[in-house]
Structures are given as C-alpha cells and as structure tokens.
N, C-alpha and C. Protein backbone atom coordinates (compact mmCIF):
# COMPACT_ATOMS: atom_id res chain seq x y z
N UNK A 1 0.84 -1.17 0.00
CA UNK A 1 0.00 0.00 0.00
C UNK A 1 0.89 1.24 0.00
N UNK A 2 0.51 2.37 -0.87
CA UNK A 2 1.61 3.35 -1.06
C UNK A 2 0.80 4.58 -0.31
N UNK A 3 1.17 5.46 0.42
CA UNK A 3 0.90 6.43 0.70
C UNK A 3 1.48 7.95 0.49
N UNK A 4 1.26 9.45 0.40
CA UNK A 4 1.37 10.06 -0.02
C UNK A 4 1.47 10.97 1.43
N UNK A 5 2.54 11.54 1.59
CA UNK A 5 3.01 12.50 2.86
C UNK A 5 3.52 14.00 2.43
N UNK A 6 3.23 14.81 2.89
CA UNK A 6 3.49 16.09 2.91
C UNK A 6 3.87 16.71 3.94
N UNK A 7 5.30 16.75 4.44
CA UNK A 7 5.69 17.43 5.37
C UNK A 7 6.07 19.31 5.82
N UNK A 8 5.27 19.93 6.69
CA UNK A 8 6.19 20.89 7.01
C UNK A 8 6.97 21.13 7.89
N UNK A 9 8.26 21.45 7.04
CA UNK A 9 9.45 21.55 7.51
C UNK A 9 9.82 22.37 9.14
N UNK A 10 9.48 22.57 10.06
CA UNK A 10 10.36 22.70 11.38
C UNK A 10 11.90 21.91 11.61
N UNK A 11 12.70 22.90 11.60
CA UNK A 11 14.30 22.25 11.88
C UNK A 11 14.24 22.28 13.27
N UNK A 12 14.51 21.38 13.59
CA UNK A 12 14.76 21.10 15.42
C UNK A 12 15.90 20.05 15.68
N UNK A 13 16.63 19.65 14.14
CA UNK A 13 17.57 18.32 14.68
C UNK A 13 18.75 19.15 14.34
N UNK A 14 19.51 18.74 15.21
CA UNK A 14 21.16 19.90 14.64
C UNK A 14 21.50 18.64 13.59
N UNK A 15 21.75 17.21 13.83
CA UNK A 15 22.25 16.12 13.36
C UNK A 15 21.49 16.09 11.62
N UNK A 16 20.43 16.33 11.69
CA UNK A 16 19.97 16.59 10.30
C UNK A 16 20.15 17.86 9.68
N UNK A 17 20.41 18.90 10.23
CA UNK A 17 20.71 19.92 9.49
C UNK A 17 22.35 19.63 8.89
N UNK A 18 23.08 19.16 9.84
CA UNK A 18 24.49 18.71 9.16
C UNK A 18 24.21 17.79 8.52
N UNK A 19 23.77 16.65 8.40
CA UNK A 19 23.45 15.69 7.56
C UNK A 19 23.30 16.85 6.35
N UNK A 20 22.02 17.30 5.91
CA UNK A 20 21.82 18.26 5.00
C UNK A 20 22.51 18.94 4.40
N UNK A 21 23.70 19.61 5.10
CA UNK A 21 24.84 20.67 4.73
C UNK A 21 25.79 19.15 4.01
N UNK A 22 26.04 18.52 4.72
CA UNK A 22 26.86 17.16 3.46
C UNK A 22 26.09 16.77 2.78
N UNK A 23 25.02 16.84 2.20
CA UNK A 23 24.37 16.54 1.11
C UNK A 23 24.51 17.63 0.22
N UNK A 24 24.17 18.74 0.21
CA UNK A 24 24.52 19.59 -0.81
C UNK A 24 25.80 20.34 -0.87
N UNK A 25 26.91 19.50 -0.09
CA UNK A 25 28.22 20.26 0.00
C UNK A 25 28.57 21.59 0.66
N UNK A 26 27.65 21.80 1.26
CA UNK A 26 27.67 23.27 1.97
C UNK A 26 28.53 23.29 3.70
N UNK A 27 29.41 24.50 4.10
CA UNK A 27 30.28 24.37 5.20
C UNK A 27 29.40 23.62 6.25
N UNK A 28 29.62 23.00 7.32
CA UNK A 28 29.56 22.50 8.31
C UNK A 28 28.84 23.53 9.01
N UNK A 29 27.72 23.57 9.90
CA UNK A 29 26.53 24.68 9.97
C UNK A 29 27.11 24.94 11.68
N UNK A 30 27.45 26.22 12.05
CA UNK A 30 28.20 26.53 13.60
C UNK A 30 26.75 27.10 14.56
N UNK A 31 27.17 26.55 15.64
CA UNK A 31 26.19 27.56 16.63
C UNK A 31 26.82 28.79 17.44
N UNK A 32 25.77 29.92 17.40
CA UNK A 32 26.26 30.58 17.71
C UNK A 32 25.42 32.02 17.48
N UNK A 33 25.79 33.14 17.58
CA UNK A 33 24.69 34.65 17.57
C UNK A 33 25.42 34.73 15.76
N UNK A 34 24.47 35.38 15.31
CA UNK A 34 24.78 35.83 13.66
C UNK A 34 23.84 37.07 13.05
N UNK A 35 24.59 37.97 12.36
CA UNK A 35 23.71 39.28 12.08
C UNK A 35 23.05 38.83 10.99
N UNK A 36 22.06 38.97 10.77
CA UNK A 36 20.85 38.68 9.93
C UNK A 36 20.61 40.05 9.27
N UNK A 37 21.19 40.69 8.44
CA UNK A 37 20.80 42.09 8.20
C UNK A 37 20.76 43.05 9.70
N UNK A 38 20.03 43.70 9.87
CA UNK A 38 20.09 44.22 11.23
C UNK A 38 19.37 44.14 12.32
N UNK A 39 19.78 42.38 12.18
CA UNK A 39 19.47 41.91 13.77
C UNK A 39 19.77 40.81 13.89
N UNK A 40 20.75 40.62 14.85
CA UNK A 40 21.23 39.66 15.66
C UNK A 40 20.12 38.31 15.68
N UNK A 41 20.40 36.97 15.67
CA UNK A 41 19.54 35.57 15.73
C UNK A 41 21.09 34.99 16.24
N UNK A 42 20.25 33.80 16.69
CA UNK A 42 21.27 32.88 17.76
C UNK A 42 20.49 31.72 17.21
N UNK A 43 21.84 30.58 16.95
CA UNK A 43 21.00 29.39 16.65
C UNK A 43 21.87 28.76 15.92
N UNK A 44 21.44 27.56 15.00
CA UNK A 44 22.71 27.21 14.30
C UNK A 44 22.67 27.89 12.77
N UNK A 45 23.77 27.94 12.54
CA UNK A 45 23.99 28.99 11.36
C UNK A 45 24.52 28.30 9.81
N UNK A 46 23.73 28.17 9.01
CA UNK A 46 23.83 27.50 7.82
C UNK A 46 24.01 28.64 6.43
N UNK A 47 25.15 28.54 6.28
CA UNK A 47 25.79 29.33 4.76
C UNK A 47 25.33 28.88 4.04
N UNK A 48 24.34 29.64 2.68
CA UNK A 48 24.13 29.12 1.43
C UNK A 48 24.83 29.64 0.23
N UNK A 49 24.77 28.81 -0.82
CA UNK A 49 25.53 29.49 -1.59
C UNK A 49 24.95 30.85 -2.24
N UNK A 50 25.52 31.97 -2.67
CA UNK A 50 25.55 33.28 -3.03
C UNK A 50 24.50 34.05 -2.22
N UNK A 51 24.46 33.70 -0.66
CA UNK A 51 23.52 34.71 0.47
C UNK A 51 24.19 35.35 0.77
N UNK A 52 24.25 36.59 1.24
CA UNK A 52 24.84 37.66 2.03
C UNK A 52 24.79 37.16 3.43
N UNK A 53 23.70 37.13 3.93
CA UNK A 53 23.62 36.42 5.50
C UNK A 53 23.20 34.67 5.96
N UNK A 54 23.64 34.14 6.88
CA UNK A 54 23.49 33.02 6.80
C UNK A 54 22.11 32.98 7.25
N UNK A 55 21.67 31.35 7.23
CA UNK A 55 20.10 31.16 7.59
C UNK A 55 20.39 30.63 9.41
N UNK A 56 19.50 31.08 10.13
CA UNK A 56 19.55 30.52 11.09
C UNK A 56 18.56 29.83 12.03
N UNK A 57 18.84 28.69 12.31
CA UNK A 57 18.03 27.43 12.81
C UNK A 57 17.57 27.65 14.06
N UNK A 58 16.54 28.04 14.52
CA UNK A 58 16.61 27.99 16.20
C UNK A 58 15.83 26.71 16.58
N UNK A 59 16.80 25.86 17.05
CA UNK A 59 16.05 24.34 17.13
C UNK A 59 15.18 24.13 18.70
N UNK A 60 14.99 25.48 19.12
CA UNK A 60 14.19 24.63 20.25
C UNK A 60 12.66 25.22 19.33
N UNK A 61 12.20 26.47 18.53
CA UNK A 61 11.02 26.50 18.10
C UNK A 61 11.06 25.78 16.66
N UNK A 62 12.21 25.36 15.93
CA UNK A 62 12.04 25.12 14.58
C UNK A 62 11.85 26.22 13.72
N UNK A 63 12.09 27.44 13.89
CA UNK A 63 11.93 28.60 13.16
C UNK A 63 13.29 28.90 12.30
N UNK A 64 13.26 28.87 10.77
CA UNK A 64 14.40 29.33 10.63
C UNK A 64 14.46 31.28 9.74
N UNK A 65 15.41 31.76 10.72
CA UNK A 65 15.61 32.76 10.12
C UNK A 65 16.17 33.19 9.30
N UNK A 66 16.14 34.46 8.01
CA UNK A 66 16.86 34.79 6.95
C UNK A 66 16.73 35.90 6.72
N UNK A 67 17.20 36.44 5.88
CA UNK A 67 16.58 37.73 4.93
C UNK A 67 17.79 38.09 3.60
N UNK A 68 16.92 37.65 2.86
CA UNK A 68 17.34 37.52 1.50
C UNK A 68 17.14 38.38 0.26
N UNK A 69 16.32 39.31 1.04
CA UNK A 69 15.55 40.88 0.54
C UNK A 69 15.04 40.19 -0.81
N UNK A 70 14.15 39.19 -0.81
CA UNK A 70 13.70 38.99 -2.13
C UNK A 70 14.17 38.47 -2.82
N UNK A 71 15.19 37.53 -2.85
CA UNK A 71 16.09 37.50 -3.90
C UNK A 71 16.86 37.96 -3.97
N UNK A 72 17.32 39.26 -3.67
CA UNK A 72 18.37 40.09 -3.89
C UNK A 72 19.75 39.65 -3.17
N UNK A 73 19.65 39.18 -1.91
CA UNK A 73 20.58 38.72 -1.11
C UNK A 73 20.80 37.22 -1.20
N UNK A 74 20.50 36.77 -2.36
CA UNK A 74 20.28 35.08 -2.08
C UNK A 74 18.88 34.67 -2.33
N UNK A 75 19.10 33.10 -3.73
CA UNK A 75 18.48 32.70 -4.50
C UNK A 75 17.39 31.93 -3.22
N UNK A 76 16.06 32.13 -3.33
CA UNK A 76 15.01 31.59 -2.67
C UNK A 76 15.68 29.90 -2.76
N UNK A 77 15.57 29.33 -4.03
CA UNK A 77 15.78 28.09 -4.68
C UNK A 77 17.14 27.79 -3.40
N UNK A 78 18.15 28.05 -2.91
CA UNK A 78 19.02 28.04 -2.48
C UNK A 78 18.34 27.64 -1.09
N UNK A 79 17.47 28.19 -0.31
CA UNK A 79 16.76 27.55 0.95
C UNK A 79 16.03 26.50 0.57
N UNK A 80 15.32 26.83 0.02
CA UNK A 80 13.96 25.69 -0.44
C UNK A 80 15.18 24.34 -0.81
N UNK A 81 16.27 24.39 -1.60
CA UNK A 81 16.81 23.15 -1.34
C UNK A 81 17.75 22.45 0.15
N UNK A 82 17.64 23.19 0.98
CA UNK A 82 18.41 23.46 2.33
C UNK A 82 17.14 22.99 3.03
N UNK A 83 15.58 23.26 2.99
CA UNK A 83 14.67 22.62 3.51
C UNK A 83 14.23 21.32 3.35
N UNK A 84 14.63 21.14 1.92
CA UNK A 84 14.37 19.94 0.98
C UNK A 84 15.08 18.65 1.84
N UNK A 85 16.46 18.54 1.95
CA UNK A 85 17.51 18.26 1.75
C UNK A 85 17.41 17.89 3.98
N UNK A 86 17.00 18.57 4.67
CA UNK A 86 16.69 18.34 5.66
C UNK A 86 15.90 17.31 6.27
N UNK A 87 14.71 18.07 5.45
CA UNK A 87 13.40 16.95 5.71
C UNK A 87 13.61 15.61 5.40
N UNK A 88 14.44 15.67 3.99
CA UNK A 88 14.66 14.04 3.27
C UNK A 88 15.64 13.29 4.41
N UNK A 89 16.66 14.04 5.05
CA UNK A 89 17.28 13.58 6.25
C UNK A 89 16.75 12.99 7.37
N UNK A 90 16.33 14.06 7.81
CA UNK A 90 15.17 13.69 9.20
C UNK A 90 14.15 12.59 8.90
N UNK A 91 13.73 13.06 7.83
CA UNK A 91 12.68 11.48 7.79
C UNK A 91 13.47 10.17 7.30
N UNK A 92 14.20 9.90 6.66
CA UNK A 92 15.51 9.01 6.62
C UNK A 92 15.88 8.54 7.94
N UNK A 93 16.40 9.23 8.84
CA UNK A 93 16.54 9.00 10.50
C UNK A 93 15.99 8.46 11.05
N UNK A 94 14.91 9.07 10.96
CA UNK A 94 13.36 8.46 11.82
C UNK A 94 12.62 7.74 11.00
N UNK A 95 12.67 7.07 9.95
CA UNK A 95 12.39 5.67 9.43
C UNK A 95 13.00 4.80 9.43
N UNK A 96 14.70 4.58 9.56
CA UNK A 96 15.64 4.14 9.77
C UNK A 96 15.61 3.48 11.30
N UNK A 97 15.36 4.45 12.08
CA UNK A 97 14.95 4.28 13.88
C UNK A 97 14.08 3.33 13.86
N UNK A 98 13.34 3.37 13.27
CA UNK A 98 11.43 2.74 13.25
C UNK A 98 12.08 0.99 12.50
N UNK A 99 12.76 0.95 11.50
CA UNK A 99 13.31 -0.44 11.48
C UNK A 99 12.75 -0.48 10.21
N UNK A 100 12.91 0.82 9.75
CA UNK A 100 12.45 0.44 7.85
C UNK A 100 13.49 0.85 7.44
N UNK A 101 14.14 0.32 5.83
CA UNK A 101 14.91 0.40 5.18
C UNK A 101 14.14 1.45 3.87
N UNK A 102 14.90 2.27 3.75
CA UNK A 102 14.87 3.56 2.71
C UNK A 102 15.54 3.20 1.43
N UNK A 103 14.99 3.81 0.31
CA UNK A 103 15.41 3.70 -1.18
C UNK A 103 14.59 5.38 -1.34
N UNK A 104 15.80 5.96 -1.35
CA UNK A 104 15.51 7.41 -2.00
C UNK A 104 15.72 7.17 -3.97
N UNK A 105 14.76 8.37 -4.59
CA UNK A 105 14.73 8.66 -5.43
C UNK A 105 14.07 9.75 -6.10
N UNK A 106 15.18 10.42 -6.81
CA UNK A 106 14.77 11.85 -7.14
C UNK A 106 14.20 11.78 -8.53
N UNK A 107 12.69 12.50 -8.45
CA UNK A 107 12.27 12.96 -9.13
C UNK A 107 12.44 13.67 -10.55
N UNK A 108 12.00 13.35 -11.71
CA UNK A 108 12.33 14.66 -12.64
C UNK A 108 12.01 16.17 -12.13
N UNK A 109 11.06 16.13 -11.41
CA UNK A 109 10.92 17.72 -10.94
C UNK A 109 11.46 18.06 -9.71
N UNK A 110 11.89 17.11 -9.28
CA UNK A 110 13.02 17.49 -8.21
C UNK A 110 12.85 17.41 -6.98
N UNK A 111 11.37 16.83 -7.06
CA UNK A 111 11.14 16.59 -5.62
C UNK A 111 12.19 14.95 -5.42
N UNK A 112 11.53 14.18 -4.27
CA UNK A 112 12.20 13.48 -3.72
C UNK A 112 11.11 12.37 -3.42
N UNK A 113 11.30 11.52 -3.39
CA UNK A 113 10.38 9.86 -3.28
C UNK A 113 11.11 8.92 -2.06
N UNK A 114 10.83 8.92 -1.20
CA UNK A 114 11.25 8.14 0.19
C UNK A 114 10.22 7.08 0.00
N UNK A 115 11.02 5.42 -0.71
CA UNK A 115 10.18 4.29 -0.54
C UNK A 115 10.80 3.65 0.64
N UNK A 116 9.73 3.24 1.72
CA UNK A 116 10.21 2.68 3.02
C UNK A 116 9.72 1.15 3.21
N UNK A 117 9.96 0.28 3.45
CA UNK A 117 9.74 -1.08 3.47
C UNK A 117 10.64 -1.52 4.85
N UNK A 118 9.63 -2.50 5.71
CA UNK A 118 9.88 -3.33 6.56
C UNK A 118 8.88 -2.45 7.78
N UNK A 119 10.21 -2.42 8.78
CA UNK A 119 9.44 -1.64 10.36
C UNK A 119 9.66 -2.78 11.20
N UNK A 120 9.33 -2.63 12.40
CA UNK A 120 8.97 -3.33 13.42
C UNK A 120 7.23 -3.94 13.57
C-alpha cells in the first residue's frame, strides 16, 4: 500500500541539518549569535551558496531565520533546497529508527520519493 506524505518543515535536529549541509556540500553549519541584516539571531547557522547572510536554525522553536531581501541577497531556490535536503534527512533517520529500510529517489521535478519497506 503506497501512501502520499506532505511534510512541514520545522528544523529542530542539529544532526539533520548537518546531515543536510553534506548533502549539498555546503560548510559544516556553527552555533552561535549571527547578524541577519540588522538583527542579531542565535542558533545554528547554515551558509548558502551566493547569500549575504546566513540562515539561522533555532532548534528549540524550529523557526528558521533569513533575509534575503527577495532575492536580492540570495536565491530563494538556495533555501527551499536546504529545507528539501533536511526533511529528506530527518525522515531518513526516523524511518531508519522505526526499522524500515529507505530507497531514496529523485524525481524529474526534483522533488524526492522516500520508498520505506519493513518496520517493526
């Protein structure tokens, strides 16, 4: 039986956000305070490629902060795959935990297909 899941994304795992950052090759994500344009966020701090400011994770609400002025400071597409790339982690983890075996596969449109088989 196949089912159809739609997750929204809350970051709350540091371990999957690094997972994430080695998936799309991006630095190793630091904790710590970071200027966000003009204002300070604390949390873990994930560099994307061509942003001015980094994104930052605050994992006890799952909120992540940015400001990218639109585009101007950094390609939207550039998070949205940093969210992508998370979620496919975290739920990888926690199906993995649960005692199912994963077969990822990417999409022509780029989404992502998590087939899970077995469990407890």
């Amino acid at each position: 039986m196949s089912h159809i899941v739609q997750i929204k994304t809350e970051v709350k795992d540091a371990g999957a956000v690094e997972a994430a950052c080695r998936r799309l090759g991006l630095e190793a994500p630091t904790m710590g305070s970071f200027q966000v344009y003009a204002v300070n966020r604390t949390g873990l701090g994930v560099k994307l490629p061509g942003w001015n400011y980094p994104v930052v994770c605050n994992l006890e609400t799952g909120a992540v902060d940015y400001d990218n002025y639109n585009g101007s400071w950094g390609k939207q597409e550039e998070l949205n795959k940093f969210l992508q790339a998370y979620a496919t982690e975290k739920a990888i983890y926690e199906a993995q935990k649960g005692g199912y075996s994963v077969y990822e596969e990417l999409l022509d449109d780029g989404s992502i297909r998590l087939n899970l088989t077995g469990g407890f």
